[in-house]
N, C-alpha and C. Protein backbone atom coordinates (compact mmCIF):
# COMPACT_ATOMS: atom_id res chain seq x y z
N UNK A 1 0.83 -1.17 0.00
CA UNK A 1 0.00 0.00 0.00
C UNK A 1 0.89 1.24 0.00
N UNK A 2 0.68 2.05 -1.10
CA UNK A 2 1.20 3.37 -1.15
C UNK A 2 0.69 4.12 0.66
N UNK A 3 1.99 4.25 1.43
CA UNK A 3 2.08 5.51 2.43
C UNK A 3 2.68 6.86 1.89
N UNK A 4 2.54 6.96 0.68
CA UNK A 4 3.17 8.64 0.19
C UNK A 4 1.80 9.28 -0.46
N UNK A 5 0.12 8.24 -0.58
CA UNK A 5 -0.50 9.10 -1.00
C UNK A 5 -1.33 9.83 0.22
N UNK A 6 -1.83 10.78 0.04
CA UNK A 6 -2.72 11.75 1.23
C UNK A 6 -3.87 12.55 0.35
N UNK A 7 -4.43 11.73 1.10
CA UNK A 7 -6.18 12.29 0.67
C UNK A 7 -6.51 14.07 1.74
N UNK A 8 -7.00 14.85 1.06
CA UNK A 8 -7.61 15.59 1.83
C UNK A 8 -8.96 16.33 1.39
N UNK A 9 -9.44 16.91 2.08
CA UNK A 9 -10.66 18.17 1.79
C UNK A 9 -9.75 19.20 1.18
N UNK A 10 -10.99 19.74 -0.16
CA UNK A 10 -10.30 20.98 -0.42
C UNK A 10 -11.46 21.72 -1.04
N UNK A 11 -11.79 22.79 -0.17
CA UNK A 11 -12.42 23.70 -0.71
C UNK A 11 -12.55 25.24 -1.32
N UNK A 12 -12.54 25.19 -2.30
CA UNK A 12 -12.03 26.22 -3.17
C UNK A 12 -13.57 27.51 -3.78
N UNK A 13 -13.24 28.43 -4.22
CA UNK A 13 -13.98 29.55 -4.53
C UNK A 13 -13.54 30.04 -5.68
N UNK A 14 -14.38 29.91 -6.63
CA UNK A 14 -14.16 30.70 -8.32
C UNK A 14 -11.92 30.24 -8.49
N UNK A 15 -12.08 29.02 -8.08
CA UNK A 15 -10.92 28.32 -7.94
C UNK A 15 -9.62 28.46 -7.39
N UNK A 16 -10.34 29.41 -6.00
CA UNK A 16 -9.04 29.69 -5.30
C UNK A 16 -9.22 28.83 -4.00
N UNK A 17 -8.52 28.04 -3.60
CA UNK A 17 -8.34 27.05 -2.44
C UNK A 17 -8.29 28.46 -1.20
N UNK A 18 -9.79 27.73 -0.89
CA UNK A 18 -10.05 28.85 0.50
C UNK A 18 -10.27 27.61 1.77
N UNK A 19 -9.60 26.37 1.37
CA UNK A 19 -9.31 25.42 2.81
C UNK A 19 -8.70 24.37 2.55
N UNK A 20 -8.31 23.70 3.14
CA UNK A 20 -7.55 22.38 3.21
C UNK A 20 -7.45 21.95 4.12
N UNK A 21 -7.70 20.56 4.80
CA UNK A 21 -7.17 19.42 5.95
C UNK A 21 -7.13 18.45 4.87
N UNK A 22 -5.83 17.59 5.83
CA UNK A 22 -5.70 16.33 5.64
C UNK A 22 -7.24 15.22 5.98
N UNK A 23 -7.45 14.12 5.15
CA UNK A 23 -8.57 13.35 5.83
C UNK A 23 -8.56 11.85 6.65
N UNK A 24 -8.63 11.93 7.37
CA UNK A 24 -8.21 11.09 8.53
C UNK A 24 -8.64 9.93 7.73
N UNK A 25 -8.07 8.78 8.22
CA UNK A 25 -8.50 7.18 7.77
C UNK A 25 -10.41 6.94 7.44
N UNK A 26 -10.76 7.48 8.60
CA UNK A 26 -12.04 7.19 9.05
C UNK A 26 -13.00 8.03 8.34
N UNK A 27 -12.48 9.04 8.06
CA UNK A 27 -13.05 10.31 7.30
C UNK A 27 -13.33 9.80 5.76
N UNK A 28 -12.44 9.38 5.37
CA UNK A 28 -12.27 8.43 4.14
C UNK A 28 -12.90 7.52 3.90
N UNK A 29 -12.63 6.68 5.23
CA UNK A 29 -13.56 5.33 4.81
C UNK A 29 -15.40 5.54 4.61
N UNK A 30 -15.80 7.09 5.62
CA UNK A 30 -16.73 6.99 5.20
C UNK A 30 -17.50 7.67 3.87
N UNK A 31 -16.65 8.28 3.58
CA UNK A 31 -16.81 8.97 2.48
C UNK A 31 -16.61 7.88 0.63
N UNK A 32 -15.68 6.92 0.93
CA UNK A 32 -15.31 5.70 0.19
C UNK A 32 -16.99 5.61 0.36
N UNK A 33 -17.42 4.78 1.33
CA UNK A 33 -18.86 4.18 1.48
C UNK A 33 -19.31 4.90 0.72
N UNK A 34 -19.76 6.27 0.99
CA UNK A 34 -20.43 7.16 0.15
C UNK A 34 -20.57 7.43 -1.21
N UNK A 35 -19.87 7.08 -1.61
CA UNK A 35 -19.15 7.44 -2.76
C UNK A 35 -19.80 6.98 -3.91
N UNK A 36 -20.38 7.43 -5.00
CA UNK A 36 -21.27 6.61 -6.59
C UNK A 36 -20.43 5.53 -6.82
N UNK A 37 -21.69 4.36 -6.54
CA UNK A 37 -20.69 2.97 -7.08
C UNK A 37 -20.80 2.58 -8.95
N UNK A 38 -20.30 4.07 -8.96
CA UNK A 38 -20.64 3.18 -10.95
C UNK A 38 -19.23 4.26 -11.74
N UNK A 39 -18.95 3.69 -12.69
CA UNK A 39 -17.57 3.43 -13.64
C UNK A 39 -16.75 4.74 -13.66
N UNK A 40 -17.56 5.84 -13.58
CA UNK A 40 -17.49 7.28 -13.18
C UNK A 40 -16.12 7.32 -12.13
N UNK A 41 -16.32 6.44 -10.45
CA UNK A 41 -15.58 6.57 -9.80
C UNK A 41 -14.54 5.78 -9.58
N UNK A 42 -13.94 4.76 -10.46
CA UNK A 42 -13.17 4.07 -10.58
C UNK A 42 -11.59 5.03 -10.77
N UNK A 43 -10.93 6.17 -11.02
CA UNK A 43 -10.31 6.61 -10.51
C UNK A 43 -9.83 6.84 -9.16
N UNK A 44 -11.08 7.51 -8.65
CA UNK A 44 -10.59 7.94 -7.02
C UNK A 44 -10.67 6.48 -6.19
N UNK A 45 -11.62 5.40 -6.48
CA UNK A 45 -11.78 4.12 -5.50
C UNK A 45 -10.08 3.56 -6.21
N UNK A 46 -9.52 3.73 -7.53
CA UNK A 46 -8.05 3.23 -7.41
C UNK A 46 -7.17 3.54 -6.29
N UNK A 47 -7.59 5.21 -5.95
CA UNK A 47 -6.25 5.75 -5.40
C UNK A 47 -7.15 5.00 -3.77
N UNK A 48 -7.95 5.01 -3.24
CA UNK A 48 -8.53 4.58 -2.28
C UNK A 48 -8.23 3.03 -1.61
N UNK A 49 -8.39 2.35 -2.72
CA UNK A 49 -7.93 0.67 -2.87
C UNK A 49 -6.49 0.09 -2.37
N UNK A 50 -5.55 2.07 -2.38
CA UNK A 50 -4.29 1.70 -2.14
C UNK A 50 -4.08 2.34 -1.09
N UNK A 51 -4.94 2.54 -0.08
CA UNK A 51 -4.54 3.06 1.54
C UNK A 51 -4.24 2.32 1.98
N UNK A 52 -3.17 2.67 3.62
CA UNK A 52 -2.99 1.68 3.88
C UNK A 52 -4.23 0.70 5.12
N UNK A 53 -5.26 1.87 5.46
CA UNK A 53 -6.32 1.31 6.47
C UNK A 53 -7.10 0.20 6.09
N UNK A 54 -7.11 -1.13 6.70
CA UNK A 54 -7.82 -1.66 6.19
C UNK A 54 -9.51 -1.41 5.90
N UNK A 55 -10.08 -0.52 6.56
CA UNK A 55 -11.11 -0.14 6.84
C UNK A 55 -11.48 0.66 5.14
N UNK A 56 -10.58 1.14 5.12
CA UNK A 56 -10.96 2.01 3.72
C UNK A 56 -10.93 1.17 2.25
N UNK A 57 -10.05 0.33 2.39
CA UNK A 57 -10.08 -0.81 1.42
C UNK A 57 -10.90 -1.78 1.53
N UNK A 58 -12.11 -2.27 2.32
CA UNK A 58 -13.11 -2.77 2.67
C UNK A 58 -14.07 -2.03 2.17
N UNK A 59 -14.61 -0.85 2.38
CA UNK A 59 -15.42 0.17 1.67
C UNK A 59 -15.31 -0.09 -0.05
N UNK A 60 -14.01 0.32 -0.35
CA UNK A 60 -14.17 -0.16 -1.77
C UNK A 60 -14.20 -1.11 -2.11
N UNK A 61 -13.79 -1.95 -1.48
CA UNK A 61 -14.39 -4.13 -1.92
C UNK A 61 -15.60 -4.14 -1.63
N UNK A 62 -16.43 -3.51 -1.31
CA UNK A 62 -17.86 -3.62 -1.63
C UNK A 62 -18.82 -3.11 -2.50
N UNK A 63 -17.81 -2.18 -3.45
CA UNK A 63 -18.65 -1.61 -4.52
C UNK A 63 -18.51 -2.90 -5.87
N UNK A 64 -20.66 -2.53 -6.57
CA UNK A 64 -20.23 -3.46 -7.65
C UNK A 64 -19.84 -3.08 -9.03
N UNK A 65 -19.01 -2.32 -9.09
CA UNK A 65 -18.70 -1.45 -10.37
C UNK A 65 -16.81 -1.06 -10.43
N UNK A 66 -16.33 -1.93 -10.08
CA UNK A 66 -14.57 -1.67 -10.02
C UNK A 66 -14.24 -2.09 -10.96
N UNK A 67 -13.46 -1.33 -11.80
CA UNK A 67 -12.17 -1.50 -12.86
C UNK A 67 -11.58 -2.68 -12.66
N UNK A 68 -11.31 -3.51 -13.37
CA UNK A 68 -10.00 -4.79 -13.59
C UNK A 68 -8.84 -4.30 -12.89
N UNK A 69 -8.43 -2.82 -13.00
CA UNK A 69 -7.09 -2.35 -12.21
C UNK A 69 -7.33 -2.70 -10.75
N UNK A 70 -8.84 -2.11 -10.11
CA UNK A 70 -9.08 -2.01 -8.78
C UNK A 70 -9.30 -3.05 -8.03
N UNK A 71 -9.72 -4.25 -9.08
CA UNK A 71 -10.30 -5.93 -8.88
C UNK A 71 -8.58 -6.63 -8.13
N UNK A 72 -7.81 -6.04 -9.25
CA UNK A 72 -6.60 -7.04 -9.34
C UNK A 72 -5.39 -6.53 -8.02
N UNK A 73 -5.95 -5.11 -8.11
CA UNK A 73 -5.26 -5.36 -6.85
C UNK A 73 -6.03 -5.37 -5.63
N UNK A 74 -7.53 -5.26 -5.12
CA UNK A 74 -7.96 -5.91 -3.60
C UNK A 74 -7.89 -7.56 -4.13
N UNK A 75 -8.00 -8.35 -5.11
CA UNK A 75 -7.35 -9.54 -4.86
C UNK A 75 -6.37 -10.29 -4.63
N UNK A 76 -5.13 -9.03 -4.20
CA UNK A 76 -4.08 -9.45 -4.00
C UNK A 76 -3.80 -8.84 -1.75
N UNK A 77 -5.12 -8.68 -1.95
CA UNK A 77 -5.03 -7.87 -0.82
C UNK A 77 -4.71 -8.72 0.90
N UNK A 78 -4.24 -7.86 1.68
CA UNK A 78 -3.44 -9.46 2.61
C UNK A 78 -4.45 -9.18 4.16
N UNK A 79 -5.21 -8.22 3.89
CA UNK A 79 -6.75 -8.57 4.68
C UNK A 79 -7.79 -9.16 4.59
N UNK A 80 -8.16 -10.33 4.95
CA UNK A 80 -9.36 -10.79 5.23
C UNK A 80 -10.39 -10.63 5.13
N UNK A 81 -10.61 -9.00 5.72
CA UNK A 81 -12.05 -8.76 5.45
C UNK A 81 -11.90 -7.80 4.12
N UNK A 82 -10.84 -7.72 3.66
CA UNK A 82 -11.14 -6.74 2.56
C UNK A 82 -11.40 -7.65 1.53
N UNK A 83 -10.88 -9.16 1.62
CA UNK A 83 -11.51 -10.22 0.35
C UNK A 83 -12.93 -10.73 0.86
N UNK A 84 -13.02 -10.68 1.97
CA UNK A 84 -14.64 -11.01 2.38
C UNK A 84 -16.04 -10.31 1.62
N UNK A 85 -15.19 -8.71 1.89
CA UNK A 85 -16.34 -7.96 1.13
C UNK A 85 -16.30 -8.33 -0.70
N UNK A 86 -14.65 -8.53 -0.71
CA UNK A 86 -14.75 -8.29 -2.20
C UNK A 86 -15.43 -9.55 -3.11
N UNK A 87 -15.08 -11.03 -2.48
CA UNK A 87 -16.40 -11.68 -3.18
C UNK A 87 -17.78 -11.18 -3.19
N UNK A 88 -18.36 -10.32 -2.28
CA UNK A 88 -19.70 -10.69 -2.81
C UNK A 88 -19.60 -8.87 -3.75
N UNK A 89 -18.65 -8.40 -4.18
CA UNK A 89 -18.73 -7.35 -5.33
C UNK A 89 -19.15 -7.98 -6.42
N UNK A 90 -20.04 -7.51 -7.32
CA UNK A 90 -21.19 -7.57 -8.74
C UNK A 90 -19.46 -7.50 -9.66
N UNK A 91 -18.66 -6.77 -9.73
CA UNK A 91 -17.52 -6.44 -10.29
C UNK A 91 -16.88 -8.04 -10.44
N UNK A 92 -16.42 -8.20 -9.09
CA UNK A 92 -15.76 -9.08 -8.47
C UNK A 92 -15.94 -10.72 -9.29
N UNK A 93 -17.54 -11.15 -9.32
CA UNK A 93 -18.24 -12.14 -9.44
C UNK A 93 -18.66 -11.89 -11.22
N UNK A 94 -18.12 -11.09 -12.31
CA UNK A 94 -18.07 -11.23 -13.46
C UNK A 94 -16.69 -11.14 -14.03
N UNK A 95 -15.98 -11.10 -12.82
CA UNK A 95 -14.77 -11.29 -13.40
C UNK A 95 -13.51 -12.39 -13.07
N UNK A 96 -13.63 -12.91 -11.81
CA UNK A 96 -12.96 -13.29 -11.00
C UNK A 96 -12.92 -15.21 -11.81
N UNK A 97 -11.73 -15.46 -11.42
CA UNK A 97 -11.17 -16.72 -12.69
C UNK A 97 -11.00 -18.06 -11.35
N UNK A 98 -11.52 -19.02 -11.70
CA UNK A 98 -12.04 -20.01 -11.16
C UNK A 98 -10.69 -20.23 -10.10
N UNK A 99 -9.29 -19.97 -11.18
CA UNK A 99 -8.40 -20.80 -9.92
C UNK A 99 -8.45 -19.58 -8.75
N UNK A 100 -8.57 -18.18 -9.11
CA UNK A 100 -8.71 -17.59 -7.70
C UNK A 100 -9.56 -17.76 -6.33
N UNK A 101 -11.00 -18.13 -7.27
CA UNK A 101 -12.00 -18.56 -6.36
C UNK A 101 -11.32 -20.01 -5.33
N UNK A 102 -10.88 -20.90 -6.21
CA UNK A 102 -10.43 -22.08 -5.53
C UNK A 102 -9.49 -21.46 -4.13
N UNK A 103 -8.58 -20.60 -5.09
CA UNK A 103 -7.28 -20.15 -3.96
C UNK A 103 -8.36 -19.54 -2.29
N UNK A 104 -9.27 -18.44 -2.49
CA UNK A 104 -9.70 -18.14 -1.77
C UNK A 104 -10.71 -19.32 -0.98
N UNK A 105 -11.31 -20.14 -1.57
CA UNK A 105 -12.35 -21.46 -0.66
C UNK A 105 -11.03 -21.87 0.39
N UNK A 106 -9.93 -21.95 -0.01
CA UNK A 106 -8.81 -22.82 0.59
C UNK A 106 -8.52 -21.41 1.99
N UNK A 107 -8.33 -20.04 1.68
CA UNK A 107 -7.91 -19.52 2.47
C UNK A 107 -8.39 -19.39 3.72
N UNK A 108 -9.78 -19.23 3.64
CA UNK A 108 -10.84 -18.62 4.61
C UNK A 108 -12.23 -19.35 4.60
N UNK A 109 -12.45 -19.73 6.11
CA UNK A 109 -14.08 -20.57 6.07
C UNK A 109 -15.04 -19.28 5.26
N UNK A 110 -15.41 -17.97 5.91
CA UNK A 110 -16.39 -17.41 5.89
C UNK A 110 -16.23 -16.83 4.26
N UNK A 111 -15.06 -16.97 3.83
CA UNK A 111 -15.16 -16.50 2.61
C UNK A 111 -15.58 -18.05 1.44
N UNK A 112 -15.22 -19.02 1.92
CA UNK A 112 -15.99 -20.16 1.40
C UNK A 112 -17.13 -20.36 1.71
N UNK A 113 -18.13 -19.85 2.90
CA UNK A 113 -19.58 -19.86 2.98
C UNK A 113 -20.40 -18.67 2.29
N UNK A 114 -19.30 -17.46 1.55
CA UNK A 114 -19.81 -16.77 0.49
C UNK A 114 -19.78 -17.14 -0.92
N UNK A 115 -19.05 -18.02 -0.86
CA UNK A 115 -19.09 -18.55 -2.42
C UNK A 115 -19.96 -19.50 -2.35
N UNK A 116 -20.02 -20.48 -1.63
CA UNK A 116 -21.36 -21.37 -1.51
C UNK A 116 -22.66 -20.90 -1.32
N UNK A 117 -22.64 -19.79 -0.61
CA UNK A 117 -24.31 -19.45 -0.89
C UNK A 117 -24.67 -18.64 -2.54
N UNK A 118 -23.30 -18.21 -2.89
CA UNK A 118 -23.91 -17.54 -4.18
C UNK A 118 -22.99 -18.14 -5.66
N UNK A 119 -23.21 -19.50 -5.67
CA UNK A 119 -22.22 -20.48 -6.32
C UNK A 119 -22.50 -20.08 -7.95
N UNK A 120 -23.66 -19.73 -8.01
CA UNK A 120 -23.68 -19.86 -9.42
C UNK A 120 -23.87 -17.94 -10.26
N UNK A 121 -23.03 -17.19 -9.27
CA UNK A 121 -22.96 -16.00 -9.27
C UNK A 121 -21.35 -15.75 -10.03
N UNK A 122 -20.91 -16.59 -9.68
CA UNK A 122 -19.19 -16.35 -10.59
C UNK A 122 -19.14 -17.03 -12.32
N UNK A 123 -19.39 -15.92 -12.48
CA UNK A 123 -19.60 -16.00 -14.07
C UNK A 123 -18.48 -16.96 -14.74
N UNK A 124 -17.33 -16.57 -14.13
CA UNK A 124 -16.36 -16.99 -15.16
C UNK A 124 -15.80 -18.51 -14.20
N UNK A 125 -16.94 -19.19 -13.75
CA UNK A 125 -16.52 -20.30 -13.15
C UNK A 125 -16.96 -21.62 -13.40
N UNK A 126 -16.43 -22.84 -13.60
CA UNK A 126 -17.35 -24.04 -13.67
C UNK A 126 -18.06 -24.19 -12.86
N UNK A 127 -18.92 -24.13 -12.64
CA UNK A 127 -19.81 -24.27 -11.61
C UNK A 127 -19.87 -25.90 -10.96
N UNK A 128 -20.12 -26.63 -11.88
CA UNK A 128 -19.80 -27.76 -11.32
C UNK A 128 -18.85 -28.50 -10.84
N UNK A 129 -17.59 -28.06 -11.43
CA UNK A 129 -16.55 -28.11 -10.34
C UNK A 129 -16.31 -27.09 -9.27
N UNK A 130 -16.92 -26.09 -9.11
CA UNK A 130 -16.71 -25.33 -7.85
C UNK A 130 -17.78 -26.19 -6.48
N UNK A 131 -18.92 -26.68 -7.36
CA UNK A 131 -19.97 -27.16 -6.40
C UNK A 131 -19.07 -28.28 -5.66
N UNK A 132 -18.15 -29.06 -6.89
CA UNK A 132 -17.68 -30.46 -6.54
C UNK A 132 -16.67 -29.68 -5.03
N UNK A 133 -16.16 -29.19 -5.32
CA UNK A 133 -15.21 -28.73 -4.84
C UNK A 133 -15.66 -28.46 -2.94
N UNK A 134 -16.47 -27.24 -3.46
CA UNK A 134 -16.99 -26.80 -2.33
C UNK A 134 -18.03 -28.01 -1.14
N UNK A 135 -18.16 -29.15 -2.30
CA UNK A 135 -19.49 -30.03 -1.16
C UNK A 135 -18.41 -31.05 -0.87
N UNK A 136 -16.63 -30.73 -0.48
CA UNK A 136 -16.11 -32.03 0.32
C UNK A 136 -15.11 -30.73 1.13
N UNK A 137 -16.04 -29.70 1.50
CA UNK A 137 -15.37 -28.94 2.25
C UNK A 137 -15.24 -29.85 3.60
N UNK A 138 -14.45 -29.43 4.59
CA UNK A 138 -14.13 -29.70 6.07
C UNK A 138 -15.02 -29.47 6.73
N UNK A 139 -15.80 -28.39 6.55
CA UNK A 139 -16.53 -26.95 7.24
C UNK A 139 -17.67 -27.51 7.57
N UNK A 140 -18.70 -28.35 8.02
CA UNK A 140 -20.62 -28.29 7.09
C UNK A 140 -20.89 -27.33 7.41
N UNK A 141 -20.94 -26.32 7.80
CA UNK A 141 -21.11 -25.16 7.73
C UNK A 141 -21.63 -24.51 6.18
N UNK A 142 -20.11 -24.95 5.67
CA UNK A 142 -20.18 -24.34 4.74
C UNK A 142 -21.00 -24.98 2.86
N UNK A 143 -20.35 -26.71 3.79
CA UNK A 143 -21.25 -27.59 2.93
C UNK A 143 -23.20 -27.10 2.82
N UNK A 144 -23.46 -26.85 4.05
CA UNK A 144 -24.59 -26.50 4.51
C UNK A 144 -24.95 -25.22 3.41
N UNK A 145 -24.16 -24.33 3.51
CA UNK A 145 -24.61 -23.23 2.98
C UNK A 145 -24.75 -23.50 1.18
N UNK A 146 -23.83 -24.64 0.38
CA UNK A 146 -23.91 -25.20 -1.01
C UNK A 146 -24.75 -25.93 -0.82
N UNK A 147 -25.75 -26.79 0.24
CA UNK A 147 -26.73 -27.19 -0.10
C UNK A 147 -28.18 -26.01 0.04
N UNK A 148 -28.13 -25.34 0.45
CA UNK A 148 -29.43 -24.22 0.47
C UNK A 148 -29.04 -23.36 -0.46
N UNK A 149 -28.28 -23.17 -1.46
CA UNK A 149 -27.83 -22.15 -2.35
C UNK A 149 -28.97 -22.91 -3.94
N UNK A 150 -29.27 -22.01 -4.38
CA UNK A 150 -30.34 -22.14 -5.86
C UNK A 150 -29.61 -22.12 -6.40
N UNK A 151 -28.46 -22.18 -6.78
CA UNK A 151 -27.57 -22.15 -7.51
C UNK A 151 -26.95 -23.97 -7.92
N UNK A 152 -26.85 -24.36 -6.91
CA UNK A 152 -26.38 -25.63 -6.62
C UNK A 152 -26.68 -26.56 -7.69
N UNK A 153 -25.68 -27.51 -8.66
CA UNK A 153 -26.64 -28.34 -9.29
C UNK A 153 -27.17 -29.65 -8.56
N UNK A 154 -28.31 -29.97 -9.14
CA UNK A 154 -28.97 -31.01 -8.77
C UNK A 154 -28.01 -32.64 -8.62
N UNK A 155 -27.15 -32.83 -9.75
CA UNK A 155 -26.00 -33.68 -9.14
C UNK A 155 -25.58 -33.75 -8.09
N UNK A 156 -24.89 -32.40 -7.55
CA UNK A 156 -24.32 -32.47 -6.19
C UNK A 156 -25.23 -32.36 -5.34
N UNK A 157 -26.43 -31.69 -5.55
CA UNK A 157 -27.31 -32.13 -4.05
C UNK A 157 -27.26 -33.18 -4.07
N UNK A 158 -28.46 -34.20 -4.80
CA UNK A 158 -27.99 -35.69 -4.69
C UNK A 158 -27.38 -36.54 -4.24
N UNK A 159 -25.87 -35.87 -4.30
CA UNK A 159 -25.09 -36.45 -3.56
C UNK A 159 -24.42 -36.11 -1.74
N UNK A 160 -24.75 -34.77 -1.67
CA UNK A 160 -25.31 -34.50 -0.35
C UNK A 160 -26.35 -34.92 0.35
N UNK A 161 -27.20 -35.72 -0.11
CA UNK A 161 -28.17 -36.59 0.46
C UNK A 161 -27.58 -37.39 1.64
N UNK A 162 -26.22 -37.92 0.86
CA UNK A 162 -25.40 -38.63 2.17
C UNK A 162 -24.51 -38.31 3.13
N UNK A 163 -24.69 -37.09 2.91
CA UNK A 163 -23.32 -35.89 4.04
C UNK A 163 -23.39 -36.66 5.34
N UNK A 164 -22.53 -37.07 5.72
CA UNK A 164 -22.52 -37.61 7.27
C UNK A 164 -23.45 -36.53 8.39
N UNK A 165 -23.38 -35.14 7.97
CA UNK A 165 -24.32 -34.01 8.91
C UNK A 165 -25.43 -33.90 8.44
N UNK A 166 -26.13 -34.57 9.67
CA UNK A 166 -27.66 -34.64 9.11
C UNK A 166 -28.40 -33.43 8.81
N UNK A 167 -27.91 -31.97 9.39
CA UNK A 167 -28.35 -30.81 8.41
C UNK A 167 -28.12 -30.57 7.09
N UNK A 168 -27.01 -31.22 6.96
CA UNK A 168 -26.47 -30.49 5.27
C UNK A 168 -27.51 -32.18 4.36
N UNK A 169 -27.39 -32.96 4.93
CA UNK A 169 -28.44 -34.19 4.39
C UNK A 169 -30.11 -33.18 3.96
N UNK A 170 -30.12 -33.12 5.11
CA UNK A 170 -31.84 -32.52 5.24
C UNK A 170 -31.61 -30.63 4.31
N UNK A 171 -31.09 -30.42 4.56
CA UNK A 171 -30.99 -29.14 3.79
C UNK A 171 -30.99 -29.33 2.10
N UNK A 172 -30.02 -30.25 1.36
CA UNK A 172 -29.75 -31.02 0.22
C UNK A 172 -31.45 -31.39 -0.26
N UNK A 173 -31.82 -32.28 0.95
CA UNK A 173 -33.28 -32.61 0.50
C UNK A 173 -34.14 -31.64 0.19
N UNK A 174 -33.86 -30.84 1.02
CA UNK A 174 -35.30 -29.65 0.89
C UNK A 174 -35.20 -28.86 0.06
N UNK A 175 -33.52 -28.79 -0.77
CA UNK A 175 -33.87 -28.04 -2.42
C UNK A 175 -33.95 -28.97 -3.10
N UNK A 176 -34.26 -30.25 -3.22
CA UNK A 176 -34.13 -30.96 -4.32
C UNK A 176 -35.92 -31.14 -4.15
N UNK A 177 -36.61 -30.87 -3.27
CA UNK A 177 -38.17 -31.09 -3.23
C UNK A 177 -38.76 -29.52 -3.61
N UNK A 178 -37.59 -28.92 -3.39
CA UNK A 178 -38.65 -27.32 -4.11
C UNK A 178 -38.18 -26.86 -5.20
C-alpha cells in the first residue's frame, strides 16, 4: 500500500483554495462508502484501494462497479475482510477466474460460505466443479450453505443426500423437493 498518497478536503472559490485538511483514515472510509458505485468513480476508489487502512479498502471491496485495475489489486489484498467484502462485489463475481475462487475457498471458512451461498454468481466459473469442490469442504457449515444455495446443481445435491451431517443431508433434501 502506497504511504506517500494523502487524501484531503479541499475547498475552493471561483478556484481559489479557501481550505484544506488532511482526511483522517475514518473520514475516508466513510466517504469511500459514500461514494457513486458506478464506472465514473473508478479513478478515485483506485487511489482509495491503495490506503494503507484496512477499513478504507473494505469500503471499496464492496462496490459493484470496479475496474479490472481495482479488482486485481484488492485480490491481492493481505486482509481478510477486505476479500470477504470483495467476493460478494457484482464487479468481483463477473470477473474473478475459477483458480482464484479455488485459492480463496482454501484460504478462509467465511469466505468459502460466500461462495457457496452464491455459487452460481461467478460468471467466469465451472460451476460444477466449484460445487464439486466446495461439497467435500471440512466446514458443514459451509457444505450447509452449497446445499441451500439455488444455484447448486442437482447432481451435487444428490449427492449430499449422504453428508454424514444430518443438516447439510436434510438441507440437500429440501432443495431438491422445491
Amino acid at each position: 500500500m502506497s504511504k506517500e498518497l494523502v487524501f484531503k478536503l479541499v475547498v475552493s472559490d471561483s478556484g481559489k483554495e479557501k481550505f484544506s485538511a488532511n482526511l483522517s483514515f475514518e473520514m475516508l472510509s466513510n466517504i469511500v462508502s459514500n461514494f457513486p458505485d458506478d464506472k465514473s468513480s473508478n479513478d478515485f476508489l483506485l487511489l482509495a484501494a491503495q490506503h494503507p487502512a484496512t477499513v478504507v479498502r473494505e469500503n471499496v471491496a464492496y462496490k459493484d462497479n470496479l475496474s479490472s485495475e481495482v479488482l486485481e489489486l484488492l485480490s491481492k489484498d493481505s486482509s481478510i475482510t477486505v476479500l470477504r467484502n470483495l467476493v460478494s462485489s457484482g464487479a468481483f463475481k463477473e470477473n474473478v477466474t475459477q483458480e482464484k475462487l479455488i485459492d480463496l475457498i482454501k484460504l478462509d471458512t467465511e469466505i468459502a460460505l460466500r461462495i457457496a451461498n452464491n455459487i452460481d454468481s461467478y460468471e467466469q466459473a465451472d460451476l460444477s466443479e466449484l460445487a464439486t469442490l466446495i461439497s467435500k469442504h471440512e466446514d458443514p457449515s459451509v457444505v450447509a450453505n452449497l446445499a441451500q444455495s439455488y444455484g447448486t446443481p442437482k447432481k451435487i445435491l444428490k449427492t449430499l443426500l449422504k453428508h454424514p451431517d444430518p443438516y447439510v443431508s436434510r438441507e440437500a433434501r429440501l432443495r431438491l423437493e422445491n
